[in-house]
Protein backbone atom coordinates (compact mmCIF):
# COMPACT_ATOMS: atom_id res chain seq x y z
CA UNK A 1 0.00 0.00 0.00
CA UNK A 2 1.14 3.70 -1.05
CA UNK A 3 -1.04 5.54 1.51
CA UNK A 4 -3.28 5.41 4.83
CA UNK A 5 -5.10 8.33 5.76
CA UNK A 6 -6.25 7.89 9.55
CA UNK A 7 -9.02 10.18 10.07
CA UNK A 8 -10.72 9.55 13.75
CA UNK A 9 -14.32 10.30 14.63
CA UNK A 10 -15.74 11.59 17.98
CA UNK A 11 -18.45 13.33 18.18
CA UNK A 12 -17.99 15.13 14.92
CA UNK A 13 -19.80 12.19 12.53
CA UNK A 14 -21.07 15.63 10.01
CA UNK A 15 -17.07 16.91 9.89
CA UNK A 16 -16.33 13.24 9.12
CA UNK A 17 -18.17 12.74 6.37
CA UNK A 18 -17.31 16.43 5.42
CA UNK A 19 -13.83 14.99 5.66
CA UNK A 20 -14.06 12.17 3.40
CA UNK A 21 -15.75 13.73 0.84
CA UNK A 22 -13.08 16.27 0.47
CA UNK A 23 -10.47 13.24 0.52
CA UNK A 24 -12.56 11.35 -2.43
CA UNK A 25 -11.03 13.41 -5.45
CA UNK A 26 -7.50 12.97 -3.44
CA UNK A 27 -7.40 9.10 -3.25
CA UNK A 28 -8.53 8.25 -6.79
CA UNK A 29 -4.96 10.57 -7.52
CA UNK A 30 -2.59 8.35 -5.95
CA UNK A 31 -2.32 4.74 -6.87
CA UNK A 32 -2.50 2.05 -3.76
CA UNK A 33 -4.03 4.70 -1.26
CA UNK A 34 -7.13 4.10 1.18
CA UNK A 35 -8.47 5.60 4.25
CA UNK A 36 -9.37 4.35 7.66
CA UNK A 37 -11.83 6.02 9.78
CA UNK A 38 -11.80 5.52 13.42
CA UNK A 39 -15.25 6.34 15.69
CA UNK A 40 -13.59 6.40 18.84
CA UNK A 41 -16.38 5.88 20.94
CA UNK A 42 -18.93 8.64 20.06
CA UNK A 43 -22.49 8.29 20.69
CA UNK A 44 -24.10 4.43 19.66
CA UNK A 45 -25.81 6.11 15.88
CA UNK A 46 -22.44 7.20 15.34
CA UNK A 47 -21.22 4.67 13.80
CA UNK A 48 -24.55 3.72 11.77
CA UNK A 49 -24.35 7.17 10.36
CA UNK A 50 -21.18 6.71 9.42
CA UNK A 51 -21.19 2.85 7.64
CA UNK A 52 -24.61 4.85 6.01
CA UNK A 53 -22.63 7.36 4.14
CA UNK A 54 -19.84 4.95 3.22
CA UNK A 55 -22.29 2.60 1.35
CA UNK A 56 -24.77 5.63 0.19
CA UNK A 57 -21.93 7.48 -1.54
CA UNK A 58 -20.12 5.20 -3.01
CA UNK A 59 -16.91 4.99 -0.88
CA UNK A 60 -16.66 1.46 0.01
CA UNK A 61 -13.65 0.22 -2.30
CA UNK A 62 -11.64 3.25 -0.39
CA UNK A 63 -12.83 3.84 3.16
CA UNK A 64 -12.93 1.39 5.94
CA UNK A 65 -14.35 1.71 8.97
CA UNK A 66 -13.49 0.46 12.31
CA UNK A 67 -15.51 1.33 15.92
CA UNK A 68 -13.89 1.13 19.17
CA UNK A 69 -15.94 2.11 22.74
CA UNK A 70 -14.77 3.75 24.80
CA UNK A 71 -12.63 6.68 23.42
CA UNK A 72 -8.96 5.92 22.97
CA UNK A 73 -7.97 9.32 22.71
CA UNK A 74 -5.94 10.72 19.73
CA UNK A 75 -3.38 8.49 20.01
CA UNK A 76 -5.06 5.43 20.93
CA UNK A 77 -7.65 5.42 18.26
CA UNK A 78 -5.10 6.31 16.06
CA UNK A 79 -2.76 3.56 17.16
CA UNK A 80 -5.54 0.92 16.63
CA UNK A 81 -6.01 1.60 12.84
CA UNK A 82 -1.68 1.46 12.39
CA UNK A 83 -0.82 -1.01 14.58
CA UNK A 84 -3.41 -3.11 12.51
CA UNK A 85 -1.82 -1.53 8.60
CA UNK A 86 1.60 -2.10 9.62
CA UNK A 87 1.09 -5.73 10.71
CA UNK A 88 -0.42 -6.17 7.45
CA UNK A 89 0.87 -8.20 4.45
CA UNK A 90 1.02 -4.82 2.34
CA UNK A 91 1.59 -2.28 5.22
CA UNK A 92 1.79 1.66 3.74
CA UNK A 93 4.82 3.34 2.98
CA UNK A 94 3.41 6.00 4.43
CA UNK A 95 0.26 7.11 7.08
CA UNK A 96 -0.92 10.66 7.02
CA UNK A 97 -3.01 11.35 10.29
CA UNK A 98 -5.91 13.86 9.34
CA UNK A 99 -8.05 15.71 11.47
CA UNK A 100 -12.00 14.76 11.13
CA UNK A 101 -12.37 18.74 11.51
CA UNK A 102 -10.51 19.07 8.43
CA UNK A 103 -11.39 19.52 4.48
CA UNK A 104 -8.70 18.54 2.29
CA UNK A 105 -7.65 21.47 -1.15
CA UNK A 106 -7.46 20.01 -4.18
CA UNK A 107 -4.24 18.27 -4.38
CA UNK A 108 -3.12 18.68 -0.63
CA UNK A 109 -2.31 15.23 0.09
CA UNK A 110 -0.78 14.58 -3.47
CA UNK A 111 1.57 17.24 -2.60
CA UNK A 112 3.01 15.75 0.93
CA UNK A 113 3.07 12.41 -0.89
CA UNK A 114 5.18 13.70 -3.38
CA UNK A 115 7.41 15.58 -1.24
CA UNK A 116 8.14 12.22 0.81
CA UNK A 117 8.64 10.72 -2.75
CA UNK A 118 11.57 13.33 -3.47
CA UNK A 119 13.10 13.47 0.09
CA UNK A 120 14.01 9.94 1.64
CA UNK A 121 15.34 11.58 4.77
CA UNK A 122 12.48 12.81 5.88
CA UNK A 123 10.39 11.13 8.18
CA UNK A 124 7.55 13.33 9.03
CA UNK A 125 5.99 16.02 6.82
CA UNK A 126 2.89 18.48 7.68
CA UNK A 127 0.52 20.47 5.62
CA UNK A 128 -0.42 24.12 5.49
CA UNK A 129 -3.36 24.52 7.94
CA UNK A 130 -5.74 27.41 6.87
CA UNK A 131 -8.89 28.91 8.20
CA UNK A 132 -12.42 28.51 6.41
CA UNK A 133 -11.59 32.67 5.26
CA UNK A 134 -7.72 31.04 4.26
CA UNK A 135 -6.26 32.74 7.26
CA UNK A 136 -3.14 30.99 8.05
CA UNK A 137 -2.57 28.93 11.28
CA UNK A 138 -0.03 28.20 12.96
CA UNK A 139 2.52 25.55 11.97
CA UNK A 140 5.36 24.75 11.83
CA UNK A 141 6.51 25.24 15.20
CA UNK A 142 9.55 24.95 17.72
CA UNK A 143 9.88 22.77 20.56
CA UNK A 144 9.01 24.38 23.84
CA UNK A 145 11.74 25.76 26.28
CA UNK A 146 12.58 27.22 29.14
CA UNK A 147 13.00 30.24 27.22
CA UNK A 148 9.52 29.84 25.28
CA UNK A 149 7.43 29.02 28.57
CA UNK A 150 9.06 32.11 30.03
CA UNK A 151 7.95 34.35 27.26
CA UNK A 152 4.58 32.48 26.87
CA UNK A 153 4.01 33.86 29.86
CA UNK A 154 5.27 37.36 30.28
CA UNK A 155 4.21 38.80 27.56
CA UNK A 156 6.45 41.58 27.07
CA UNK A 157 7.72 43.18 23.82
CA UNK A 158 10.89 43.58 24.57
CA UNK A 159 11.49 40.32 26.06
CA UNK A 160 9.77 38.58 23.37
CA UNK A 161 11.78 40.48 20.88
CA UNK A 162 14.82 39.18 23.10
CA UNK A 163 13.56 35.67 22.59
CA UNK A 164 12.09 35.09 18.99
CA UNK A 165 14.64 33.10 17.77
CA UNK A 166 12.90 30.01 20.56
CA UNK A 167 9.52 31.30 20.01
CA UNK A 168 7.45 28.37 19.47
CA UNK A 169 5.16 30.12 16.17
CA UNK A 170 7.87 31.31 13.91
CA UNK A 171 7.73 33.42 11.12
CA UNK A 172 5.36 30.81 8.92
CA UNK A 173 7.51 30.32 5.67
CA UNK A 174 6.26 30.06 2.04
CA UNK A 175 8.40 27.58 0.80
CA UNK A 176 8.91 24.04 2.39
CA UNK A 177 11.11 24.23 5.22
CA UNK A 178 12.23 22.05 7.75
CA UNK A 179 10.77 22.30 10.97
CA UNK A 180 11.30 21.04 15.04
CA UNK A 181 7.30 19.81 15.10
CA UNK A 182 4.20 20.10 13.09
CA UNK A 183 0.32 19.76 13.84
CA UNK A 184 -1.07 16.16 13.99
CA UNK A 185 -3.93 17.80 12.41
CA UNK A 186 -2.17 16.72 8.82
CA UNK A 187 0.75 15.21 9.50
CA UNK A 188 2.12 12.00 7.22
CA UNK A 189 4.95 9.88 8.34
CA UNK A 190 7.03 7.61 7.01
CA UNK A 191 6.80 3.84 7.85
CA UNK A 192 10.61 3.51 8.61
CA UNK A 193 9.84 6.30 11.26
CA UNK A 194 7.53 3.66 12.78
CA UNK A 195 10.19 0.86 12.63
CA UNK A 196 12.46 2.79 14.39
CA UNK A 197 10.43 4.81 17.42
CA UNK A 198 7.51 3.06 17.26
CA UNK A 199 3.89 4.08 17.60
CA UNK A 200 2.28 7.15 19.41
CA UNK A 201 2.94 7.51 22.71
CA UNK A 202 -0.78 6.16 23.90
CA UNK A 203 -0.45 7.58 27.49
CA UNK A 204 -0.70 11.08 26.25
CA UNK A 205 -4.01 10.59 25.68
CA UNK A 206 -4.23 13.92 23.45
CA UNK A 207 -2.16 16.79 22.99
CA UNK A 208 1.51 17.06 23.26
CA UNK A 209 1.63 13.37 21.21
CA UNK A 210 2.96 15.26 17.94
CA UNK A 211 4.91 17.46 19.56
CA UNK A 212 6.58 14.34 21.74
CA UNK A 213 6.37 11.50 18.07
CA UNK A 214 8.52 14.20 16.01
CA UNK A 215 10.95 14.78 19.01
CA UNK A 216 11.90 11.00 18.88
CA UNK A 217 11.92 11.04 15.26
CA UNK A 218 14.42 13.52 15.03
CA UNK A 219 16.38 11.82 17.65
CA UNK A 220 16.25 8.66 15.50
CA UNK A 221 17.82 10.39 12.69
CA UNK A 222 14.32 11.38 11.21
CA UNK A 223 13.74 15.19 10.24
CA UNK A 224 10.13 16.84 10.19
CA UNK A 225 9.40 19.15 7.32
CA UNK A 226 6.55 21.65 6.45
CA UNK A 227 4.72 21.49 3.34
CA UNK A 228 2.73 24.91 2.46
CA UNK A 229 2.13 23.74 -1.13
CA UNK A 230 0.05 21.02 0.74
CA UNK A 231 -3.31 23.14 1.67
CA UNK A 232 -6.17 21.46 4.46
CA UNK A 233 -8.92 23.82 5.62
CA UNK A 234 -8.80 23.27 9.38
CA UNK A 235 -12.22 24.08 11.53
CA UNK A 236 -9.74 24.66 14.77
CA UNK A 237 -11.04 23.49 17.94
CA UNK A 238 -14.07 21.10 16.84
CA UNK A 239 -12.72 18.40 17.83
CA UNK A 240 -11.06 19.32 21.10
CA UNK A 241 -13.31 22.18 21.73
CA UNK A 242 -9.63 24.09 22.90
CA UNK A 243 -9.45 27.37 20.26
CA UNK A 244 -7.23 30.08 20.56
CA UNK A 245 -9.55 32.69 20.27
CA UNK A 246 -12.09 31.26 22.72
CA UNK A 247 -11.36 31.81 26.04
CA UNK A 248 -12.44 28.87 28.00
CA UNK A 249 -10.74 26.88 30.76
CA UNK A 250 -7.88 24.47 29.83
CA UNK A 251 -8.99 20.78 30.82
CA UNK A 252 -6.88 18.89 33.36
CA UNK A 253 -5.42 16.55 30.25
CA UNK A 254 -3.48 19.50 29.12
CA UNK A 255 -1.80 20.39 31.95
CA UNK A 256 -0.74 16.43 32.48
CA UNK A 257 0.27 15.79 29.16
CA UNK A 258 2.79 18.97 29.37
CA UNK A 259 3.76 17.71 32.14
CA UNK A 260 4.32 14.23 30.96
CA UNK A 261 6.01 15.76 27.30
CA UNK A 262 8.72 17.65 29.60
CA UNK A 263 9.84 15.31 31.94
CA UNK A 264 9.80 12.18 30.00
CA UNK A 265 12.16 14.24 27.45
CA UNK A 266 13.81 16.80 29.43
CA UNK A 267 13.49 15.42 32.85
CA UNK A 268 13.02 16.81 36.56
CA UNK A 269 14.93 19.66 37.38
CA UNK A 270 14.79 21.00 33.22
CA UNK A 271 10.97 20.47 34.00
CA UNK A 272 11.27 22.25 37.39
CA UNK A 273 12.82 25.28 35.34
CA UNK A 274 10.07 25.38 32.59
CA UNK A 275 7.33 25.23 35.40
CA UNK A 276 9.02 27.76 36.88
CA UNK A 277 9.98 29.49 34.20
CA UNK A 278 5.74 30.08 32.66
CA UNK A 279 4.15 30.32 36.49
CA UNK A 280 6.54 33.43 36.94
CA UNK A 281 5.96 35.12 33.62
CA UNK A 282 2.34 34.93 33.80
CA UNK A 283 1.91 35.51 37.35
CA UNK A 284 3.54 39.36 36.66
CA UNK A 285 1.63 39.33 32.75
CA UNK A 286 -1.51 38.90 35.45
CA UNK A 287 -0.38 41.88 37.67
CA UNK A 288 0.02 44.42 34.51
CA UNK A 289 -2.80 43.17 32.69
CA UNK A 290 -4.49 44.35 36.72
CA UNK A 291 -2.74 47.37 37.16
CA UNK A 292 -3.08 48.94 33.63
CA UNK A 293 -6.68 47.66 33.10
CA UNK A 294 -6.54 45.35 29.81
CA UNK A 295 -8.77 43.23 28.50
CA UNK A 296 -8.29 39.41 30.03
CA UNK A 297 -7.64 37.12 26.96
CA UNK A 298 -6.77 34.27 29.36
CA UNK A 299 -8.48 30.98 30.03
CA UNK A 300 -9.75 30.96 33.22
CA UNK A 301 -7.83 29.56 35.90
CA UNK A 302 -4.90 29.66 34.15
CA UNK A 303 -2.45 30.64 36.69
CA UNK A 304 -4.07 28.34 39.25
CA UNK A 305 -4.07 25.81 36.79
CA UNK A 306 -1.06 26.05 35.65
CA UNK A 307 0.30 25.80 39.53
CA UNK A 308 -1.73 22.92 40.72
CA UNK A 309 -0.72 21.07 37.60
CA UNK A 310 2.71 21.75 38.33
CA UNK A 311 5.82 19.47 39.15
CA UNK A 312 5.92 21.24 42.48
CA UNK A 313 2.50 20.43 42.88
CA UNK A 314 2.34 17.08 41.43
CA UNK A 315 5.25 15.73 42.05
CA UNK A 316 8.51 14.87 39.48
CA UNK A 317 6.82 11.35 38.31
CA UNK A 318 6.21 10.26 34.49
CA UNK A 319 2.90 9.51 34.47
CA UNK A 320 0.23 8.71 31.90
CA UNK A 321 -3.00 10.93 31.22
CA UNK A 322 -5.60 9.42 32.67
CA UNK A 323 -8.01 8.61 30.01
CA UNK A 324 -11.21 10.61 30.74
CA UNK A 325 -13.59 8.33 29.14
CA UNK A 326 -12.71 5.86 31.88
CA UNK A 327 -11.71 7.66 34.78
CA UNK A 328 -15.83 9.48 34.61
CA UNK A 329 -18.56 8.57 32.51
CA UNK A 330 -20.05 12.22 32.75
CA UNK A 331 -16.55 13.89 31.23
CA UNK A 332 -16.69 12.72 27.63
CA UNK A 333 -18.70 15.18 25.44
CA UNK A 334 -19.02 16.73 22.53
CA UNK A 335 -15.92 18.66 21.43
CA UNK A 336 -13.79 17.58 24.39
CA UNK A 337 -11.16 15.11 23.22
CA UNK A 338 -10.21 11.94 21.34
CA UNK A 339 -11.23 13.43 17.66
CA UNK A 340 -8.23 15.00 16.78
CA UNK A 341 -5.80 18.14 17.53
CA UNK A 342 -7.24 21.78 18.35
């Protein structure tokens, strides 16, 4: 097999099918390619509606469909469909893991399939994420610091300006460029990348998994590149109900997969620092924002948050993210986690 696209359902069945019918045009391009969808433990008509639109459009020689219950999570779900591909008699040469809250451009996934074609040393390539108006997002992006948390924080022009070279959102580029992490949201990777680190990191649970997946990659030897020519439509947040511009409280799964992405890389005392490091900033970004009156774009609780949730707090342990679907029957819902990245 060329090509598995892994698209993951939760909660989202209308994006889904959204999703596929964007990818239809897409697969009949690229010789040996199918896609796997994943309903990771949505709601019981879920995956009725779903097997429905398969057979009523058409898209049964392309698109298989596999239901788990409960939710798995982004990398769990995920790590069902490859685990099954790659143990296969004709496992892909490559996977590219696509957000259900996604609609694939006219030859976006041609493009990062070609560009893996023409570069054999790279293991990990991401797409050009755009708003439904074609506002850019951001990717590609720089692995988080000491430096970055301390300026993610603060807020402060000059000490941002001081620090943009390990800002985490760089200047996006316009050409294909290599880069220290992309979004899972359209990311493809190549099998040998698998061989050699293995599969997601399933205690993640969500978030912080593509961050942590291209750091061992490029520790293997594997570099991660960003593909603009590659163009997905990206309806941020749906999934994970987490969006930039909303300002609504951070669930506890964040927190403890940063947590879990710093010390199982970095370890305890580089952890300590970064803790540090983001609880300081943003304790005196909350005292100006106070004293000169501005407008609170925070989530709220952040700074609480963002202490309880610390290694000080918490304690210097790698631990896995409790999976919320079994640790409270009341916490999965709509737009909460498990479909994909914000």
């Amino acid at each position: 097999m060329k090509l598995l696209v892994v698209i993951l359902n939760y909660n989202v069945t209308d994006l889904t099918i959204d999703c596929l019918r964007s990818c239809r045009a897409e697969i009949a391009q690229i010789p040996g390619a199918k896609v796997a969808v994943c309903e990771n433990g949505s709601a019981p008509e879920a995956e009725h509606r779903l097997r429905q639109a398969i057979e009523a459009n058409g898209w049964g020689d392309w698109v298989e469909l596999t239901a788990v219950r409960p939710n798995r999570g982004f990398t769990g779900g995920n790590n069902i469909i490859l685990r099954k591909a790659l143990a296969s008699a004709d496992p892909p040469q490559y996977a590219l893991l696509l957000n259900a809250d996604t609609i694939v451009l006219p030859g976006a996934i041609k493009a990062l399939v070609d560009f893996m074609d023409a570069h054999p040393a790279v293991g990990i390539a991401g797409s050009r994420l755009e708003a439904p108006d074609g506002t850019v997002q951001a990717s590609p992006f720089r692995f988080q610091g000491i430096a970055t948390e301390l300026d993610r924080g603060l807020r402060l022009g000059i000490v941002s300006r001081l620090l943009s070279r390990w800002a985490v959102v760089p200047p996006i580029p316009s050409a294909a460029s290599e880069a220290d992490w992309v979004s899972g949201a359209s990311m493809i990777i190549r099998r040998k990348v698998f061989d050699a680190i293995g599969l997601l990191d399933e205690d993640y649970y969500t978030y912080f998994d593509d961050i942590d997946f291209c750091l061992n990659a490029r520790r293997a030897g594997w570099s991660t590149w960003y593909v603009p020519q590659s163009r997905v439509v990206h309806l941020e947040g749906a999934a994970t109900g987490i969006v930039q511009r909303v300002i609504k409280r951070r669930p506890r799964y964040w927190f403890q997969a940063r947590k879990r992405f710093f010390l199982k890389n970095y370890g305890p005392i580089y952890t300590a620092l970064v803790d540090l490091a983001f609880i300081l900033g943003f304790a005196l970004w909350r005292f100006r924002r106070w004293a000169l009156r501005k407008p609170d774009p925070d989530p709220p609780k952040m700074l609480w948050d963002s202490i309880y949730n610390s290694v000080f707090v918490t304690g210097f342990c790698v631990k896995p993210v409790p999976n919320p679907a079994l640790a409270e029957p009341s916490l999965p819902r709509p737009g909460t986690a498990g479909g994909g990245h914000g």
